[in-house]
PDB file of N, CA and C in Angstrom:
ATOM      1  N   UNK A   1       0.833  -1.197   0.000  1.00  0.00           N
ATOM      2  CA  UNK A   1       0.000   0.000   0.000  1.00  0.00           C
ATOM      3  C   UNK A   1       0.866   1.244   0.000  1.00  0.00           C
ATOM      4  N   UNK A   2       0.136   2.597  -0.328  1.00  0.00           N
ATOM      5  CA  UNK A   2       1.098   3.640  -0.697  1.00  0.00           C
ATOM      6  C   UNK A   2       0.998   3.905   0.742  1.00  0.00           C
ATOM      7  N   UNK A   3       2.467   4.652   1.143  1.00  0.00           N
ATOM      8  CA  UNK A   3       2.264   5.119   2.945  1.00  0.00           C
ATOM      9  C   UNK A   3       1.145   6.312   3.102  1.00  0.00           C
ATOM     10  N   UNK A   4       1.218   7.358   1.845  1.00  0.00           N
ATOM     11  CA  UNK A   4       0.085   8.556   1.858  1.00  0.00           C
ATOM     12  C   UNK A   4      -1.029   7.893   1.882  1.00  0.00           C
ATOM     13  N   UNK A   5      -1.977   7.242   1.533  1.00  0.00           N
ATOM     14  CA  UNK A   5      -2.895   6.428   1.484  1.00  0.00           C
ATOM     15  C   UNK A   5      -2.801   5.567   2.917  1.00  0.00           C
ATOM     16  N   UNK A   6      -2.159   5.369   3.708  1.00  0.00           N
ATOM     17  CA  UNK A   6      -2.053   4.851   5.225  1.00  0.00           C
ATOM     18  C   UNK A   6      -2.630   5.792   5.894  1.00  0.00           C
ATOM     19  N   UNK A   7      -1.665   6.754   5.790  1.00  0.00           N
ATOM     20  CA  UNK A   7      -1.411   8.078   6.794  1.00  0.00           C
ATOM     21  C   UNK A   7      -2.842   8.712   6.873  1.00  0.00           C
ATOM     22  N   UNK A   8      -3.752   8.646   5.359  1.00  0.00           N
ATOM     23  CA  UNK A   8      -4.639   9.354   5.131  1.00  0.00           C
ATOM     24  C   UNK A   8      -5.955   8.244   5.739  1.00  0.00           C
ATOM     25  N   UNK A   9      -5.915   6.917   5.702  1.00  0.00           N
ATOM     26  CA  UNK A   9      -7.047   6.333   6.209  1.00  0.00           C
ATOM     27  C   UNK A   9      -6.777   6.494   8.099  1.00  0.00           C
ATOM     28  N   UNK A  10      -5.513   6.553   8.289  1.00  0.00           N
ATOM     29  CA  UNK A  10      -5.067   6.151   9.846  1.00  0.00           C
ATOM     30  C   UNK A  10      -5.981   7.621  10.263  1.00  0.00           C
ATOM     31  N   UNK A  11      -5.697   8.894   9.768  1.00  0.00           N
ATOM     32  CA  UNK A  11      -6.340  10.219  10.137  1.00  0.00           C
ATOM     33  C   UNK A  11      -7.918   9.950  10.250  1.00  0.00           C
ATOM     34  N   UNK A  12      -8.686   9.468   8.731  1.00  0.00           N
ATOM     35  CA  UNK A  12     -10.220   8.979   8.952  1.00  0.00           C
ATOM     36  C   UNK A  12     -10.270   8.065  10.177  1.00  0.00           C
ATOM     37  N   UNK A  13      -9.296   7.098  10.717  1.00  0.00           N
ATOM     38  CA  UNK A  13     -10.002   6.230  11.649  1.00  0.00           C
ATOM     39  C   UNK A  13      -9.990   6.819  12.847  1.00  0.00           C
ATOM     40  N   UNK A  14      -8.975   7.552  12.811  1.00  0.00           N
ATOM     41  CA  UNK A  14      -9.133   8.740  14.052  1.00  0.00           C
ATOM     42  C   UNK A  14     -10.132   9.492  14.494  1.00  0.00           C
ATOM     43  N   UNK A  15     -10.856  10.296  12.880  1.00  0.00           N
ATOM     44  CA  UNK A  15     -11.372  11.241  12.774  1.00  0.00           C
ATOM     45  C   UNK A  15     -12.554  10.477  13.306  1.00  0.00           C
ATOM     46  N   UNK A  16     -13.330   9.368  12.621  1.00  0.00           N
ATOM     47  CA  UNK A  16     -14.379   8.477  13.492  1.00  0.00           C
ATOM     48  C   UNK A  16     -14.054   7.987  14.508  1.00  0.00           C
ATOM     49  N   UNK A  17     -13.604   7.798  15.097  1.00  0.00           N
ATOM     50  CA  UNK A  17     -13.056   7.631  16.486  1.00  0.00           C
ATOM     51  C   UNK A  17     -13.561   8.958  17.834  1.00  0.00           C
ATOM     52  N   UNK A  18     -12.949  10.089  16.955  1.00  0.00           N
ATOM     53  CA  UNK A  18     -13.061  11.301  18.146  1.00  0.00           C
ATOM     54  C   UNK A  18     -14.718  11.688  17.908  1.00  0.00           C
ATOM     55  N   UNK A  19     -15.210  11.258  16.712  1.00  0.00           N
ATOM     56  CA  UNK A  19     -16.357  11.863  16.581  1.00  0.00           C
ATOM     57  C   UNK A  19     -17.533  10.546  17.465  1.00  0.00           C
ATOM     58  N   UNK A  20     -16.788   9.705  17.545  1.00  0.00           N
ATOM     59  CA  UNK A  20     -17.934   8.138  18.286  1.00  0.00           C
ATOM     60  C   UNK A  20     -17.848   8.915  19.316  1.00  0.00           C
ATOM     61  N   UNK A  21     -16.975   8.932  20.442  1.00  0.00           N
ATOM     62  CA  UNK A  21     -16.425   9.701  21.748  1.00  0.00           C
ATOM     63  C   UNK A  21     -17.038  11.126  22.044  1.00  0.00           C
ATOM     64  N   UNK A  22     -17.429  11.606  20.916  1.00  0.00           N
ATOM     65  CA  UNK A  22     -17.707  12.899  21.453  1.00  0.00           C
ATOM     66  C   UNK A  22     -18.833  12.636  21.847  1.00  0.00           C
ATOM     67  N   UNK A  23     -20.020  12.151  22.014  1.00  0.00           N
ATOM     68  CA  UNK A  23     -21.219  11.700  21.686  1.00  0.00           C
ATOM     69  C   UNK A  23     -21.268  10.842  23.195  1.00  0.00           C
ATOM     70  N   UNK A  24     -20.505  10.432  24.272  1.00  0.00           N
ATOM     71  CA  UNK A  24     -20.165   9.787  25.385  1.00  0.00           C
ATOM     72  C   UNK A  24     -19.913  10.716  25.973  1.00  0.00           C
ATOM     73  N   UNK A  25     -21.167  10.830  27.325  1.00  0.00           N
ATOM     74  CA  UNK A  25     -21.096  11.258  28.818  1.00  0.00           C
ATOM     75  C   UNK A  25     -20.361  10.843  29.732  1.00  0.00           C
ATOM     76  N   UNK A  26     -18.878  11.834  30.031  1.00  0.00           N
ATOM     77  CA  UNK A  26     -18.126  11.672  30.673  1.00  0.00           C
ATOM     78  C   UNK A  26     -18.302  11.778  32.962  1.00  0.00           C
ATOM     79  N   UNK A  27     -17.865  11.470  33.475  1.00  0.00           N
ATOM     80  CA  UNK A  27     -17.954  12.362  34.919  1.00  0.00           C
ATOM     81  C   UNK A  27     -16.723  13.316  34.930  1.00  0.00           C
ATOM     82  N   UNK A  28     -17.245  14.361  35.577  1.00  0.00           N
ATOM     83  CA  UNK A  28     -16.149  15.229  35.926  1.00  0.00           C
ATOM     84  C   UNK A  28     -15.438  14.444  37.047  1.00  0.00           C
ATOM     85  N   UNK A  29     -15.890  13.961  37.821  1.00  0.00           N
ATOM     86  CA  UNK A  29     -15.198  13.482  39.206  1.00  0.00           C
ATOM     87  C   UNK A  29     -15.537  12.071  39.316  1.00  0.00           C
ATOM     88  N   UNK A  30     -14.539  11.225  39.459  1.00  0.00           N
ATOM     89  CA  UNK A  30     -14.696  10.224  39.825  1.00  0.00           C
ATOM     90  C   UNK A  30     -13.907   9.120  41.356  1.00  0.00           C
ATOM     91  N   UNK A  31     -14.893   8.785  42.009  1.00  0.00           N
ATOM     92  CA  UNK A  31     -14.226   8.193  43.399  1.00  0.00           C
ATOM     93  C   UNK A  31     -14.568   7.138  43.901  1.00  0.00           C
ATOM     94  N   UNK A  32     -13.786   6.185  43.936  1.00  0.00           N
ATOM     95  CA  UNK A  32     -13.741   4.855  44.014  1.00  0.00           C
ATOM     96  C   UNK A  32     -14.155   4.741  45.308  1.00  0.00           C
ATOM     97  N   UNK A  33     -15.453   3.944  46.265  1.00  0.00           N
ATOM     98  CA  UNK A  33     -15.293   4.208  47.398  1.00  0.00           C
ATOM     99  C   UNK A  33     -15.691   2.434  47.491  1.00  0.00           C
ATOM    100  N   UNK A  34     -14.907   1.572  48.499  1.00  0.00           N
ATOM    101  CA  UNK A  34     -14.924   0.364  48.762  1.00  0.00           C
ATOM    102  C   UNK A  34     -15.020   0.171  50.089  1.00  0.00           C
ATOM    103  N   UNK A  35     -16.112  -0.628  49.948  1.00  0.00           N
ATOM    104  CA  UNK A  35     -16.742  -1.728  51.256  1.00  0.00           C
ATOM    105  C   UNK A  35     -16.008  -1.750  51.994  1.00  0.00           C
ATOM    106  N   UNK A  36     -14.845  -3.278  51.625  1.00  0.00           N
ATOM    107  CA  UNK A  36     -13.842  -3.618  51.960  1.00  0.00           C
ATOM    108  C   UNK A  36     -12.189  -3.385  51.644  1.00  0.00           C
ATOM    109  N   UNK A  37     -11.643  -3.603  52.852  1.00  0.00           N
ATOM    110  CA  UNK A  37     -10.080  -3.114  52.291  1.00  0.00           C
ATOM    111  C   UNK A  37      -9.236  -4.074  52.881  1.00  0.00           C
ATOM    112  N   UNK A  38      -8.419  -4.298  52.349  1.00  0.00           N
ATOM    113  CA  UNK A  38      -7.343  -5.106  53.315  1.00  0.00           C
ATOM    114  C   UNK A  38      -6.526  -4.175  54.498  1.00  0.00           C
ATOM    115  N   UNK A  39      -6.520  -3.379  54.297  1.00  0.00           N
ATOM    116  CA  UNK A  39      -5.870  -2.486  55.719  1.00  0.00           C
ATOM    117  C   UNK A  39      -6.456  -1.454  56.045  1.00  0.00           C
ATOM    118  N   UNK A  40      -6.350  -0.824  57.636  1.00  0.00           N
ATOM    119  CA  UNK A  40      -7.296  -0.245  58.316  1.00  0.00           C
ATOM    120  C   UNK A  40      -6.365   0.635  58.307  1.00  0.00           C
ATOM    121  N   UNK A  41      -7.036   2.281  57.282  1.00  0.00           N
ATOM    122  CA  UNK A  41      -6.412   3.233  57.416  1.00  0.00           C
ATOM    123  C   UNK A  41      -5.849   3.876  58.405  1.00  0.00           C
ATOM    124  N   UNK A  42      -4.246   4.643  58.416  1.00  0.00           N
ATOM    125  CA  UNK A  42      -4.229   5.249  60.047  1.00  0.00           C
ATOM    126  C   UNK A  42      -3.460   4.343  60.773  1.00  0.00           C
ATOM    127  N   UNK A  43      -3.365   3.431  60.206  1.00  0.00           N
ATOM    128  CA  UNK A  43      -2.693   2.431  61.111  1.00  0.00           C
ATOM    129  C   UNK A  43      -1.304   2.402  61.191  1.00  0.00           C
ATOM    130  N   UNK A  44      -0.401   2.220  61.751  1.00  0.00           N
ATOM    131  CA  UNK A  44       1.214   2.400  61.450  1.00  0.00           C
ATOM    132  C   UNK A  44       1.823   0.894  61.138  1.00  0.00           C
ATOM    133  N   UNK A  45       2.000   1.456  59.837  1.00  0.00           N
ATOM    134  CA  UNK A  45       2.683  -0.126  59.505  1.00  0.00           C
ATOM    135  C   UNK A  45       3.852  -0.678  59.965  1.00  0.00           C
ATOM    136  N   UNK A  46       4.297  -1.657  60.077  1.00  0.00           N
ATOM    137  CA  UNK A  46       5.356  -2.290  60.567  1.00  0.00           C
ATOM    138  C   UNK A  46       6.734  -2.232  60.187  1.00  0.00           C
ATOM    139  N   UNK A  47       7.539  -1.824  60.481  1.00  0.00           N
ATOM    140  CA  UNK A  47       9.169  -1.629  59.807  1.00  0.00           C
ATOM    141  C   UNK A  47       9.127  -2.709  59.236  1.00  0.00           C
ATOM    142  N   UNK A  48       9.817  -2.326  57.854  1.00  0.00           N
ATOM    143  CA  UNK A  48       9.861  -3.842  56.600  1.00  0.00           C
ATOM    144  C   UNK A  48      11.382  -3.992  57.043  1.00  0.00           C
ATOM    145  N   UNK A  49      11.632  -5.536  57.359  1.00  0.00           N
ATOM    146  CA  UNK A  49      13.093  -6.170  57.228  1.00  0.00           C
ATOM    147  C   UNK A  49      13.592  -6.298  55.956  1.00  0.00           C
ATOM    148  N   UNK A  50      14.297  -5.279  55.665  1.00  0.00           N
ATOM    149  CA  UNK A  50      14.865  -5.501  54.163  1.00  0.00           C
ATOM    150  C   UNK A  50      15.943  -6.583  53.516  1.00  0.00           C
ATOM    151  N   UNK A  51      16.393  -6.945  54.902  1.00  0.00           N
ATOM    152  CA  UNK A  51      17.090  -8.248  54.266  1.00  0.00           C
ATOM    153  C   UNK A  51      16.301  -9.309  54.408  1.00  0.00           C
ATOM    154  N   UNK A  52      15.069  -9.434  55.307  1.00  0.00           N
ATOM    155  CA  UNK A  52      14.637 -10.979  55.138  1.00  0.00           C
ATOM    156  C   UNK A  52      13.389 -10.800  53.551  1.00  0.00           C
ATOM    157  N   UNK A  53      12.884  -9.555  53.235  1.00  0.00           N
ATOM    158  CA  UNK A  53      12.487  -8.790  52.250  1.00  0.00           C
ATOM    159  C   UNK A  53      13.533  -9.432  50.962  1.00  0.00           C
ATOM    160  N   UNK A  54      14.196  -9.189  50.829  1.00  0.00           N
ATOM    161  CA  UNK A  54      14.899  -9.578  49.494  1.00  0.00           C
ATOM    162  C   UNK A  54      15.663 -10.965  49.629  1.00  0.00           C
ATOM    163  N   UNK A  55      15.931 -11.260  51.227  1.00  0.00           N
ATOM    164  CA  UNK A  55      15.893 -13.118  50.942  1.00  0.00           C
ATOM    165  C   UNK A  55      15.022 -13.575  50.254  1.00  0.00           C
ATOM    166  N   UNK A  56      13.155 -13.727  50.494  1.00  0.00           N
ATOM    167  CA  UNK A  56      12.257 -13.933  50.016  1.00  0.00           C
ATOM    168  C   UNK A  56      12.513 -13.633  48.678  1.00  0.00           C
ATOM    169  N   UNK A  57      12.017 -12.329  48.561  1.00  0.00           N
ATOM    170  CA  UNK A  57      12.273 -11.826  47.047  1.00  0.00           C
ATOM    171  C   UNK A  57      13.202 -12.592  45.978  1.00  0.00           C
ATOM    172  N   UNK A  58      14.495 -12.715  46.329  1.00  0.00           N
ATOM    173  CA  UNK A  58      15.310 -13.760  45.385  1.00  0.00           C
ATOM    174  C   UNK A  58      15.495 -14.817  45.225  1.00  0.00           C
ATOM    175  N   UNK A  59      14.590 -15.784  46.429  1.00  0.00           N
ATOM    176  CA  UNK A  59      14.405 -17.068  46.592  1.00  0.00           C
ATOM    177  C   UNK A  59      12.883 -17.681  45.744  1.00  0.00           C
ATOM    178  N   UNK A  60      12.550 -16.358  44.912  1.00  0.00           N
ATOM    179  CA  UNK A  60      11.443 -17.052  44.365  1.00  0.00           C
ATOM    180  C   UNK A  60      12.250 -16.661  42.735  1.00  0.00           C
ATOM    181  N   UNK A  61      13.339 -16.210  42.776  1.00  0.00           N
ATOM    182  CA  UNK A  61      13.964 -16.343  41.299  1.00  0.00           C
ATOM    183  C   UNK A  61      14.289 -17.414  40.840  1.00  0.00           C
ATOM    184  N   UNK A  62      14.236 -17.734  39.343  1.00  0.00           N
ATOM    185  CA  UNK A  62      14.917 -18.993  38.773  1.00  0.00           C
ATOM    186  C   UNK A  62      16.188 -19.069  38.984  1.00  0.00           C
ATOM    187  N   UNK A  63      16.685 -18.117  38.824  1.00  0.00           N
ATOM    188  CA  UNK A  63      18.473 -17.664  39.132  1.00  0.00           C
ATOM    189  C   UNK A  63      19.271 -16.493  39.460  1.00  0.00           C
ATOM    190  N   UNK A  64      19.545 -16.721  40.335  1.00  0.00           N
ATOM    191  CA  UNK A  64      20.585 -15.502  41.125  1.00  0.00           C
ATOM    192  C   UNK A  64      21.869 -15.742  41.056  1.00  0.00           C
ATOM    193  N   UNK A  65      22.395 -14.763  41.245  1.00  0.00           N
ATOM    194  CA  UNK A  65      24.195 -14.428  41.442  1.00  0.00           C
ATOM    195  C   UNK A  65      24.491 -13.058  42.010  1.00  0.00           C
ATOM    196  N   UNK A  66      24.762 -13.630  43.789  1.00  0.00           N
ATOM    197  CA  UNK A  66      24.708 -12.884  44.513  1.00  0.00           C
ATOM    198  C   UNK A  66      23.090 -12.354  45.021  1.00  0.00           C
ATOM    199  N   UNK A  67      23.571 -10.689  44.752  1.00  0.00           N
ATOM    200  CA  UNK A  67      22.325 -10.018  44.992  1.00  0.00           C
ATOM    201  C   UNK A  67      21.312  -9.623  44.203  1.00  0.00           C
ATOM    202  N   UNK A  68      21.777 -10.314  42.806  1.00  0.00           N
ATOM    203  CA  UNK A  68      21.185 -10.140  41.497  1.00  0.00           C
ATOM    204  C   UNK A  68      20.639 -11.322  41.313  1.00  0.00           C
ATOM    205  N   UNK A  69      19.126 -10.902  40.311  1.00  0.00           N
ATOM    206  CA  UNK A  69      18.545 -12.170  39.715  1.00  0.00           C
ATOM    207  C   UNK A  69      18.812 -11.996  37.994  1.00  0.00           C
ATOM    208  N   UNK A  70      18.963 -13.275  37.610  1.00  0.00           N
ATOM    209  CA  UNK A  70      20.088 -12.982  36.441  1.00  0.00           C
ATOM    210  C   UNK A  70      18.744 -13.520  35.675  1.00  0.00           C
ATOM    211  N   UNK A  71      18.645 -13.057  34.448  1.00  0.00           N
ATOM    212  CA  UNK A  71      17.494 -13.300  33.088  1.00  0.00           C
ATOM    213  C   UNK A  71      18.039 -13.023  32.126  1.00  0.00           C
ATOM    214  N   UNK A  72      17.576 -13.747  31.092  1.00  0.00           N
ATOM    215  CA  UNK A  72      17.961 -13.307  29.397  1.00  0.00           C
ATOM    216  C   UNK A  72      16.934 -12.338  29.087  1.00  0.00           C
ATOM    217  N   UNK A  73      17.553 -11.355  28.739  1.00  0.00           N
ATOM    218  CA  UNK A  73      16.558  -9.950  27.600  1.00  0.00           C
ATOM    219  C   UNK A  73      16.559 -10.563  26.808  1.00  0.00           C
ATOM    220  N   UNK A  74      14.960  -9.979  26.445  1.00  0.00           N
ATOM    221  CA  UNK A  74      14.214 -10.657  25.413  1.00  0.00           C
ATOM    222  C   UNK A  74      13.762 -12.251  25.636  1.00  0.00           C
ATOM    223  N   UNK A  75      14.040 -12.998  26.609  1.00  0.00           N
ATOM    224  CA  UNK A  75      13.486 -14.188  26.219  1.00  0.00           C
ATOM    225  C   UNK A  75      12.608 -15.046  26.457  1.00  0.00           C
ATOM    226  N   UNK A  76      11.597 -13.891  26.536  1.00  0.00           N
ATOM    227  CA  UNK A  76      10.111 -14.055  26.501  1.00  0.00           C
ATOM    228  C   UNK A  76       9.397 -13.978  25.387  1.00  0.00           C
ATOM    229  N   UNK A  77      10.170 -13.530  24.348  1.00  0.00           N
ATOM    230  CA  UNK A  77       9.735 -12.997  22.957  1.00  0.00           C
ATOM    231  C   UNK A  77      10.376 -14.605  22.057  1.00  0.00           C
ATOM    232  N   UNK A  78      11.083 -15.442  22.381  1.00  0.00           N
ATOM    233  CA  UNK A  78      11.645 -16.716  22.081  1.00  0.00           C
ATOM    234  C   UNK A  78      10.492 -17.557  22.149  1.00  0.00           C
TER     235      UNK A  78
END
């Protein structure tokens, strides 16, 4: 396909796009308010142990060396 002929349908799908949207009742304000929570606001949380924190943490890696967890870039895309 010619790229001008891209460029020019990609703009129409836009252009119907902003015009579907305009036509949708937005809120000005929106606020999530939940039942339940897992923690009781106000509360003072507990000093995090940062070394037993990243024991955990690197003991659920496939592989470490040292204080590093070692992975191949990209090889999730493999």
């Amino acid at each position: 396909m010619n790229e001008d002929k891209i460029k020019s349908e990609a703009v129409e799908i836009m252009n119907n796009f902003m015009k579907a949207l305009d036509k949708i009742q937005v809120e000005e304000e929106f606020v999530l308010m939940r039942e339940n929570s897992f923690r009781e606001e106000g509360k003072d949380i507990e000093k995090v142990d940062s070394d037993n924190f990243k024991q955990r943490f690197l003991s659920n890696a496939s592989k470490t060396k040292g204080d590093a967890i070692l992975a191949n870039k990209g090889n999730w895309v493999e």
